[in-house]
N, C-alpha and C. Protein backbone atom coordinates (compact mmCIF):
# COMPACT_ATOMS: atom_id res chain seq x y z
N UNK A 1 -2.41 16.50 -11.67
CA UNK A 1 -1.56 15.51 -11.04
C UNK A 1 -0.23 15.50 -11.78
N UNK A 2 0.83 15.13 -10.91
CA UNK A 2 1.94 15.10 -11.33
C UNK A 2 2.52 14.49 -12.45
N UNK A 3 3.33 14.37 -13.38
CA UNK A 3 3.90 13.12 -14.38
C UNK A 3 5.05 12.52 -13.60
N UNK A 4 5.41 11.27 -12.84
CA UNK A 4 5.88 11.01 -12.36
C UNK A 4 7.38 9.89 -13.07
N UNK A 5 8.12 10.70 -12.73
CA UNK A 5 9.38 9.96 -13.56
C UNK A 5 10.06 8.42 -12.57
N UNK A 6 9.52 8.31 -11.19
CA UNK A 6 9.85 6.82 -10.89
C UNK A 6 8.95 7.03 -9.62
N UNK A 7 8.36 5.59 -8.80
CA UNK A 7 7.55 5.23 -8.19
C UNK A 7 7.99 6.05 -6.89
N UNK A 8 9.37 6.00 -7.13
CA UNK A 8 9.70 6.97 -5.48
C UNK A 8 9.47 8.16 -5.20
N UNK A 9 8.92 8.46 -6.41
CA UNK A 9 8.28 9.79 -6.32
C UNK A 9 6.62 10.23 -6.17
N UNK A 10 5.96 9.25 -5.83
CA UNK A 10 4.62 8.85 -5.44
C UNK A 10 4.25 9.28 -4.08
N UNK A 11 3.33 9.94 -3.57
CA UNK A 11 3.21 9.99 -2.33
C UNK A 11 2.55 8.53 -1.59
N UNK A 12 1.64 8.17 -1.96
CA UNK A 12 0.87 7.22 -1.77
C UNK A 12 2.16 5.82 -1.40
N UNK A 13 2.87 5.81 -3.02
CA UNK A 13 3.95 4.90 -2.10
C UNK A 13 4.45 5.37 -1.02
N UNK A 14 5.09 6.48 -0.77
CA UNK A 14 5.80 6.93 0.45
C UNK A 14 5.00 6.71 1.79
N UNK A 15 4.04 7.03 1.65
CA UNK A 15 3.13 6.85 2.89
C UNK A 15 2.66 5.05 3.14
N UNK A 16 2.98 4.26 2.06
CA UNK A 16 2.62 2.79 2.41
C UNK A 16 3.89 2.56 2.85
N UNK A 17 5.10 3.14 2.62
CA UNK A 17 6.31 2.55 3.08
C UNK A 17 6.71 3.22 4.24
N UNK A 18 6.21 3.77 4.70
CA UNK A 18 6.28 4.52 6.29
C UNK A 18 5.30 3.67 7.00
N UNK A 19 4.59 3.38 6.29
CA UNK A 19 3.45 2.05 7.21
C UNK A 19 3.84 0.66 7.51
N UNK A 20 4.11 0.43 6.42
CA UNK A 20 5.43 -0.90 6.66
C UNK A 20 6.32 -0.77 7.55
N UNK A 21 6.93 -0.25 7.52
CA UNK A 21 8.23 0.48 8.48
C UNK A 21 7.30 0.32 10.23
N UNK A 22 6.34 1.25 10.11
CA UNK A 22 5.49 1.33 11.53
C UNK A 22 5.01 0.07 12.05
N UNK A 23 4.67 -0.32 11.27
CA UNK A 23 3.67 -1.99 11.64
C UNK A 23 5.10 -3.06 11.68
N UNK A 24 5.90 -3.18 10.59
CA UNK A 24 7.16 -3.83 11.07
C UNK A 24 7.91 -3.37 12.71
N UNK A 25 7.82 -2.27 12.91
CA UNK A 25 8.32 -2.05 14.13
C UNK A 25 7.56 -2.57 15.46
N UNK A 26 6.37 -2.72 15.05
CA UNK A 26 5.05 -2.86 16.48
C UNK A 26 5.27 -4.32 16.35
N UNK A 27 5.67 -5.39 15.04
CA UNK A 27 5.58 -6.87 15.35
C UNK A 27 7.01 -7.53 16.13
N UNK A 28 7.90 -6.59 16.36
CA UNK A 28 9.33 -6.63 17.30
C UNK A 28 8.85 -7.15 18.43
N UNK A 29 7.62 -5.96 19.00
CA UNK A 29 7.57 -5.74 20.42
C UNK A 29 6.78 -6.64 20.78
N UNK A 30 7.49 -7.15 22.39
CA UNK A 30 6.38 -8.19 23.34
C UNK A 30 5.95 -9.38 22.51
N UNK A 31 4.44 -9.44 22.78
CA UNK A 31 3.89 -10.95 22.28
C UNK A 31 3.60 -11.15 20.93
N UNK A 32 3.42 -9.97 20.29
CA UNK A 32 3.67 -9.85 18.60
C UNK A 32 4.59 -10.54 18.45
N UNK A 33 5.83 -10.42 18.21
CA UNK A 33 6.86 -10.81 17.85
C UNK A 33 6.69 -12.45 17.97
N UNK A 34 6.02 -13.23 19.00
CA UNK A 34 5.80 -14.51 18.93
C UNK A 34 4.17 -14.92 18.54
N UNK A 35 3.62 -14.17 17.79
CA UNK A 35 2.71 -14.68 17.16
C UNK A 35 2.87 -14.78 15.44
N UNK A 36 3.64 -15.38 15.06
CA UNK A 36 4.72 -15.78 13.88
C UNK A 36 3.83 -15.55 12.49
N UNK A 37 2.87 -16.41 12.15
CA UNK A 37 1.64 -16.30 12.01
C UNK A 37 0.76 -14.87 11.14
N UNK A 38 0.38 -14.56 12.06
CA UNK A 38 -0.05 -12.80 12.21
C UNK A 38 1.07 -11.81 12.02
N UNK A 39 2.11 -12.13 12.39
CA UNK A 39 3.13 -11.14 12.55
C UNK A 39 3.72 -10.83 11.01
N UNK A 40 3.55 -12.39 10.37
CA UNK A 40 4.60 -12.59 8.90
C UNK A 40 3.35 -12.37 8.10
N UNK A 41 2.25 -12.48 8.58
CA UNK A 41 0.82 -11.59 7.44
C UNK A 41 0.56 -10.28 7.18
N UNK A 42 0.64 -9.49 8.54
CA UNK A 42 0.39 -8.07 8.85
C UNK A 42 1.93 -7.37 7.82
N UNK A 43 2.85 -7.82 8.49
CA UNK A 43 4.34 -7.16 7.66
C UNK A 43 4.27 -7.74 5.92
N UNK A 44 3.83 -9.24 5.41
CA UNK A 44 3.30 -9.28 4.14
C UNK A 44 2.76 -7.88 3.50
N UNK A 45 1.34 -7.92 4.03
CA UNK A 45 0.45 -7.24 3.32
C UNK A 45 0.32 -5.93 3.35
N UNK A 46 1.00 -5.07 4.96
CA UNK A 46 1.40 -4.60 4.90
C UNK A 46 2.60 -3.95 3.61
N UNK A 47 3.72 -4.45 3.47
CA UNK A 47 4.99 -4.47 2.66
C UNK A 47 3.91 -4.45 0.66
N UNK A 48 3.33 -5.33 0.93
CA UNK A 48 2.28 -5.58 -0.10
C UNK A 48 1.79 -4.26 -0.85
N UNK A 49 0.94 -3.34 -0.19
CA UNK A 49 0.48 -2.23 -0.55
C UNK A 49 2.31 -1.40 -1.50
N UNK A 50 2.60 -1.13 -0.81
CA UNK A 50 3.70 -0.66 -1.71
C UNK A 50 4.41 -1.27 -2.87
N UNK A 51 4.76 -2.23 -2.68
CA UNK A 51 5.31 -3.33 -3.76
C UNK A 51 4.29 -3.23 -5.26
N UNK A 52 3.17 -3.64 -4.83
CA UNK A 52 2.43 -3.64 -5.67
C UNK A 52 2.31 -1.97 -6.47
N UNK A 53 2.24 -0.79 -5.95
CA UNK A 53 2.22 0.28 -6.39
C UNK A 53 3.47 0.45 -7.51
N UNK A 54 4.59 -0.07 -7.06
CA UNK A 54 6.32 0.44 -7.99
C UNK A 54 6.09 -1.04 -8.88
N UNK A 55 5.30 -2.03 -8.48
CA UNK A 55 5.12 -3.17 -9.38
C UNK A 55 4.39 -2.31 -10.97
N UNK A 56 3.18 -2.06 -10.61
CA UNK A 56 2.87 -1.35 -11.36
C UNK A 56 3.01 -0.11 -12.43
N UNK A 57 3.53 0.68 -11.33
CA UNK A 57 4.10 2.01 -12.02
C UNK A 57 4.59 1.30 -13.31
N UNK A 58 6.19 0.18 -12.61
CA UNK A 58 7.52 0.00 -13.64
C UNK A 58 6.75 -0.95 -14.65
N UNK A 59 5.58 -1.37 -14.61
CA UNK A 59 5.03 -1.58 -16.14
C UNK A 59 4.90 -1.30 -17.23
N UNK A 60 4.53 0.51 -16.95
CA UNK A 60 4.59 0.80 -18.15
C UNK A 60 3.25 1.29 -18.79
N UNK A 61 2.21 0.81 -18.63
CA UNK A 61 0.97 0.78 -19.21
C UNK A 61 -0.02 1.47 -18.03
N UNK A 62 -1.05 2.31 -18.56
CA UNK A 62 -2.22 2.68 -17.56
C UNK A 62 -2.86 1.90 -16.60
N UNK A 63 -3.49 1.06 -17.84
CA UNK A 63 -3.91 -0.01 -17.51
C UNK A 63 -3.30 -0.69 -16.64
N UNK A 64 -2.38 -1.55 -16.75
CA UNK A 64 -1.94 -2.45 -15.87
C UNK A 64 -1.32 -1.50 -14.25
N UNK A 65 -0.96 -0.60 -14.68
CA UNK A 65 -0.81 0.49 -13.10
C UNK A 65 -2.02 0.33 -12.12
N UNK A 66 -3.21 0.65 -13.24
CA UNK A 66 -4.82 0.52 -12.43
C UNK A 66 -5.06 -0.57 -11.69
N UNK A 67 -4.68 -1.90 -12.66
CA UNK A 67 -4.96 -3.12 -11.61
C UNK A 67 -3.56 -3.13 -11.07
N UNK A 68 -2.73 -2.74 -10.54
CA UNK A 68 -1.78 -3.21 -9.77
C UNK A 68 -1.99 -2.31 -8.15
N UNK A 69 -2.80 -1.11 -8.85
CA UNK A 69 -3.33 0.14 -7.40
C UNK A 69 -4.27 -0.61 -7.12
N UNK A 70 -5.13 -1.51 -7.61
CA UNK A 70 -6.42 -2.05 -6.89
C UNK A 70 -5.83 -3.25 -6.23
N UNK A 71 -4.71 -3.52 -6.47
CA UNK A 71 -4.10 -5.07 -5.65
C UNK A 71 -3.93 -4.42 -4.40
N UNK A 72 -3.27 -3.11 -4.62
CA UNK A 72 -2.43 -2.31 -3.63
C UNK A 72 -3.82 -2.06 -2.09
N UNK A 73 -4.90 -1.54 -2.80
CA UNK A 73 -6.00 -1.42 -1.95
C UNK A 73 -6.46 -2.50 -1.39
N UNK A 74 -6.37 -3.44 -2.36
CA UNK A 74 -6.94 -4.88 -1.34
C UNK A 74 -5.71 -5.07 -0.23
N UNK A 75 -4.54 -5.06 -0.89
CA UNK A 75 -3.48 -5.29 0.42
C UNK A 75 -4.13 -4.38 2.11
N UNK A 76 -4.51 -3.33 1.51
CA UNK A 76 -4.78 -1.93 2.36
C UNK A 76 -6.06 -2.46 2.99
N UNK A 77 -6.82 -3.36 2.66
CA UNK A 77 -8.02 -3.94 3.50
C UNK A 77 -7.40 -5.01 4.16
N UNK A 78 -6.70 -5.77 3.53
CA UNK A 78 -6.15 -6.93 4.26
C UNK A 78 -5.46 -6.50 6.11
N UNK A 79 -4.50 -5.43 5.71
CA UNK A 79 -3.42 -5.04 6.52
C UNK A 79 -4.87 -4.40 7.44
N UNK A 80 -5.60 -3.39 7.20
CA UNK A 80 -6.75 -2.82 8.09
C UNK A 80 -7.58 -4.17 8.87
N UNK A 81 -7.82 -5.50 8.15
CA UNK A 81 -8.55 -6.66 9.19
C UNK A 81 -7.31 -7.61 10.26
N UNK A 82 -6.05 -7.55 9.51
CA UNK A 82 -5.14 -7.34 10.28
C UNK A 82 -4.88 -6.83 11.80
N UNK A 83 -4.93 -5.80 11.67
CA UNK A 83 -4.83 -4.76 12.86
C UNK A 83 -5.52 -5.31 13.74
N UNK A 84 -7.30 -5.08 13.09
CA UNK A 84 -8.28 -5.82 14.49
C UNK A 84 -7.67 -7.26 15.14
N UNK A 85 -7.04 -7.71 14.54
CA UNK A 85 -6.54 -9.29 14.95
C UNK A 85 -5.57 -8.61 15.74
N UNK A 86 -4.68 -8.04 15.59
CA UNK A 86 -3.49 -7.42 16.26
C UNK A 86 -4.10 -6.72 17.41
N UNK A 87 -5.15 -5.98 17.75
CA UNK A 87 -5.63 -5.56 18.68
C UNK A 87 -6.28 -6.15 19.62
N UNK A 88 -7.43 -7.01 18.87
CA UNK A 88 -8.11 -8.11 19.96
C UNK A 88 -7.01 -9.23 20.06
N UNK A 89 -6.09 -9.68 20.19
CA UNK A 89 -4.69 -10.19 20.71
C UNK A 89 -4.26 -9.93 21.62
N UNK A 90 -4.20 -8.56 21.37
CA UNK A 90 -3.71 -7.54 23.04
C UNK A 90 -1.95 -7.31 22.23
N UNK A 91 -2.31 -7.57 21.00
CA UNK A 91 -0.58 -7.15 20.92
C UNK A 91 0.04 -6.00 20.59
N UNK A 92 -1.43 -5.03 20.17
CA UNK A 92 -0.72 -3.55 20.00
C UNK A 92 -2.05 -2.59 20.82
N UNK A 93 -1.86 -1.80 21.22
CA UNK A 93 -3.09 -0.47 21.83
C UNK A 93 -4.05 -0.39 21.27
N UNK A 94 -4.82 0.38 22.09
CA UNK A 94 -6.43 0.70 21.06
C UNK A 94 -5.63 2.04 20.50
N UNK A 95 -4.43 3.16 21.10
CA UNK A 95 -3.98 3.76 20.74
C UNK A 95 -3.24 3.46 19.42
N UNK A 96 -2.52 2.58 19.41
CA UNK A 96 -1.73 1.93 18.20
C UNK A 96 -2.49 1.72 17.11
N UNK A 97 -3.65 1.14 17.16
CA UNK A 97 -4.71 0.70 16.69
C UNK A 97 -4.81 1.53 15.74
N UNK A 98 -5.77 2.89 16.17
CA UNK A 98 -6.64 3.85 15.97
C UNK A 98 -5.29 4.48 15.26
N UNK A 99 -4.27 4.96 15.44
CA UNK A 99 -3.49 5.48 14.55
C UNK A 99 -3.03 4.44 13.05
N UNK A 100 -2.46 3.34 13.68
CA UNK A 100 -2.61 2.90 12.12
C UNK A 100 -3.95 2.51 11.52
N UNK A 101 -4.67 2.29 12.03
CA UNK A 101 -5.64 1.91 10.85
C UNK A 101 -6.23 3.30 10.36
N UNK A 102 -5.90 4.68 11.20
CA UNK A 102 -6.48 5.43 10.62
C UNK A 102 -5.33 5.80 9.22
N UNK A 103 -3.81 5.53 9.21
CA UNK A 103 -3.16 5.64 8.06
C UNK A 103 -3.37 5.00 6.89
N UNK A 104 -4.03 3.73 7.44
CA UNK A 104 -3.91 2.44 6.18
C UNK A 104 -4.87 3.07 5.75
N UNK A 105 -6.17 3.25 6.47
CA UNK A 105 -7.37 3.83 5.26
C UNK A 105 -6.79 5.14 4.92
N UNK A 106 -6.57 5.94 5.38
CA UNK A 106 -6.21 6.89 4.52
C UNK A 106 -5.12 6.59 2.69
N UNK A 107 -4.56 5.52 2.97
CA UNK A 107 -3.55 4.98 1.95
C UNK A 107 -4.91 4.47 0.93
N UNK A 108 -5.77 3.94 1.50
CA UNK A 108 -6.98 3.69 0.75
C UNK A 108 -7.40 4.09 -0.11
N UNK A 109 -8.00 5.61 0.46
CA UNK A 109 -8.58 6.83 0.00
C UNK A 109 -7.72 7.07 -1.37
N UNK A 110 -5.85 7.39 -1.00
CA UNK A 110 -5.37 7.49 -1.82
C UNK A 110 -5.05 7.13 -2.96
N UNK A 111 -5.32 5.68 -3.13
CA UNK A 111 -5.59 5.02 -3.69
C UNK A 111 -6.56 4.68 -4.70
N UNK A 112 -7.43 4.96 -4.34
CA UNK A 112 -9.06 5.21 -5.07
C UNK A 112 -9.34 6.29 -5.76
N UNK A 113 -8.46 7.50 -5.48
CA UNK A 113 -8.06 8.65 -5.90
C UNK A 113 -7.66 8.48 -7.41
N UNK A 114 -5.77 8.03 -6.88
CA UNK A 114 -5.43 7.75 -8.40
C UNK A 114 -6.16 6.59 -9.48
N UNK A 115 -6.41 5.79 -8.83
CA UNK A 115 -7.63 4.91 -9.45
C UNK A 115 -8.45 5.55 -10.57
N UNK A 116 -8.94 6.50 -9.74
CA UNK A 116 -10.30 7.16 -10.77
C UNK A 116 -9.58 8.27 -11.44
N UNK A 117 -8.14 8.62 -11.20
CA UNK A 117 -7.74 9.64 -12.09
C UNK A 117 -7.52 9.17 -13.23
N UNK A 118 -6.29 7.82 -12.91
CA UNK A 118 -6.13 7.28 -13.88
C UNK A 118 -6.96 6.98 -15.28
N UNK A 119 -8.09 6.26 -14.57
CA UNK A 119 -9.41 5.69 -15.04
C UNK A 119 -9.90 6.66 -16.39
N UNK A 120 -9.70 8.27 -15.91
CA UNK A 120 -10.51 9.13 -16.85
C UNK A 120 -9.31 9.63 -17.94
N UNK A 121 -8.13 9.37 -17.74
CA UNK A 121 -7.26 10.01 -18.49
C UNK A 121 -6.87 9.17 -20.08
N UNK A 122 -6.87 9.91 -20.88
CA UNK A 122 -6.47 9.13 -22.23
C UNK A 122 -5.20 8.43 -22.18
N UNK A 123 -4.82 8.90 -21.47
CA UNK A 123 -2.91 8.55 -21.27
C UNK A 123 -3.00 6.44 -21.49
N UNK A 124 -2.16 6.01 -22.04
CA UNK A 124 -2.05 4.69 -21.62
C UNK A 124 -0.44 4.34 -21.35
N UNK A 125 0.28 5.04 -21.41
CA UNK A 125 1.36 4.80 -20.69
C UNK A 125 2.51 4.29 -21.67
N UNK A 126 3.73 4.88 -21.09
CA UNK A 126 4.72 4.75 -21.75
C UNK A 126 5.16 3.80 -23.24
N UNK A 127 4.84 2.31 -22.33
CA UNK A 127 4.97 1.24 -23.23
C UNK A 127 3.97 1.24 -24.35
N UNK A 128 3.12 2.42 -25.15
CA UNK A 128 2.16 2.32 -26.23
C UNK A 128 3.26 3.96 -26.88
N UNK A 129 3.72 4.43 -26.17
CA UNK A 129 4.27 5.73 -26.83
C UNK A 129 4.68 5.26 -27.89
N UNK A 130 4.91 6.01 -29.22
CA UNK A 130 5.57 5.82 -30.43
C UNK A 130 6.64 6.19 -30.21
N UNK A 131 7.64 5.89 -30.63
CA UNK A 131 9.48 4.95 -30.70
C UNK A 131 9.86 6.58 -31.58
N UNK A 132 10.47 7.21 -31.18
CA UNK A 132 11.10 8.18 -31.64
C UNK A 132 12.49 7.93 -31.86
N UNK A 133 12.68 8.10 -32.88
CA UNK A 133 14.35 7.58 -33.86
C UNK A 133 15.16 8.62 -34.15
């Protein structure tokens, strides 16, 4: 795995912020847009999964990266029970549906990934490095 010099260089972020972007665009349209509610939860938690990832990264520490990717995954379940609400609503497709929720879990997966990479690596992250003078 890569050594990553800033969060924008993450795939996992990139792909939660193309999801944001997607799901922000579907709460514009029609009766979404007036279900205020659902609309300002889904784009939350949505927006959530990423935030939390560059929250983490810019910490500093392994550790605290790890629990900030497991916030990131719960966002990623949240935004996935989401959807079903967004669908049985009638406010986005079974087509719409079935494509994002098949992204969000995939963001999941990804997630659980670096999780357990993290998990096994000695590394603890920048903020423990020794101070070179």
């Amino acid at each position: 795995m890569a050594t990553y010099k800033k969060f924008e260089d993450i795939e996992v972020w990139q792909r939660a912020r193309t999801l944001a972007n997607r799901i922000f665009e579907k709460t514009l349209e029609k009766s979404f847009a007036g279900d205020f509610k659902l609309r300002d939860q889904i784009n939350g938690s949505s927006g959530s999964i990423m935030d939390n990832i560059a929250e983490g990264f810019e910490r500093d520490g392994t550790r605290e990266f790890i629990q900030f990717l497991s916030i990131a995954k719960g966002s990623a379940g949240e935004t996935r029970s989401q959807l079903y609400r967004a669908q049985d609503r009638r406010h986005i497709s079974h087509e719409d549906f079935e494509i994002l929720h098949a992204e969000v879990s995939e963001i999941s997966k990804q997630l659980s990934g670096l999780i357990r990479y993290l998990s096994k690596t000695g590394h603890r992250g920048l903020k423990y490095a020794q101070k070179q003078e």
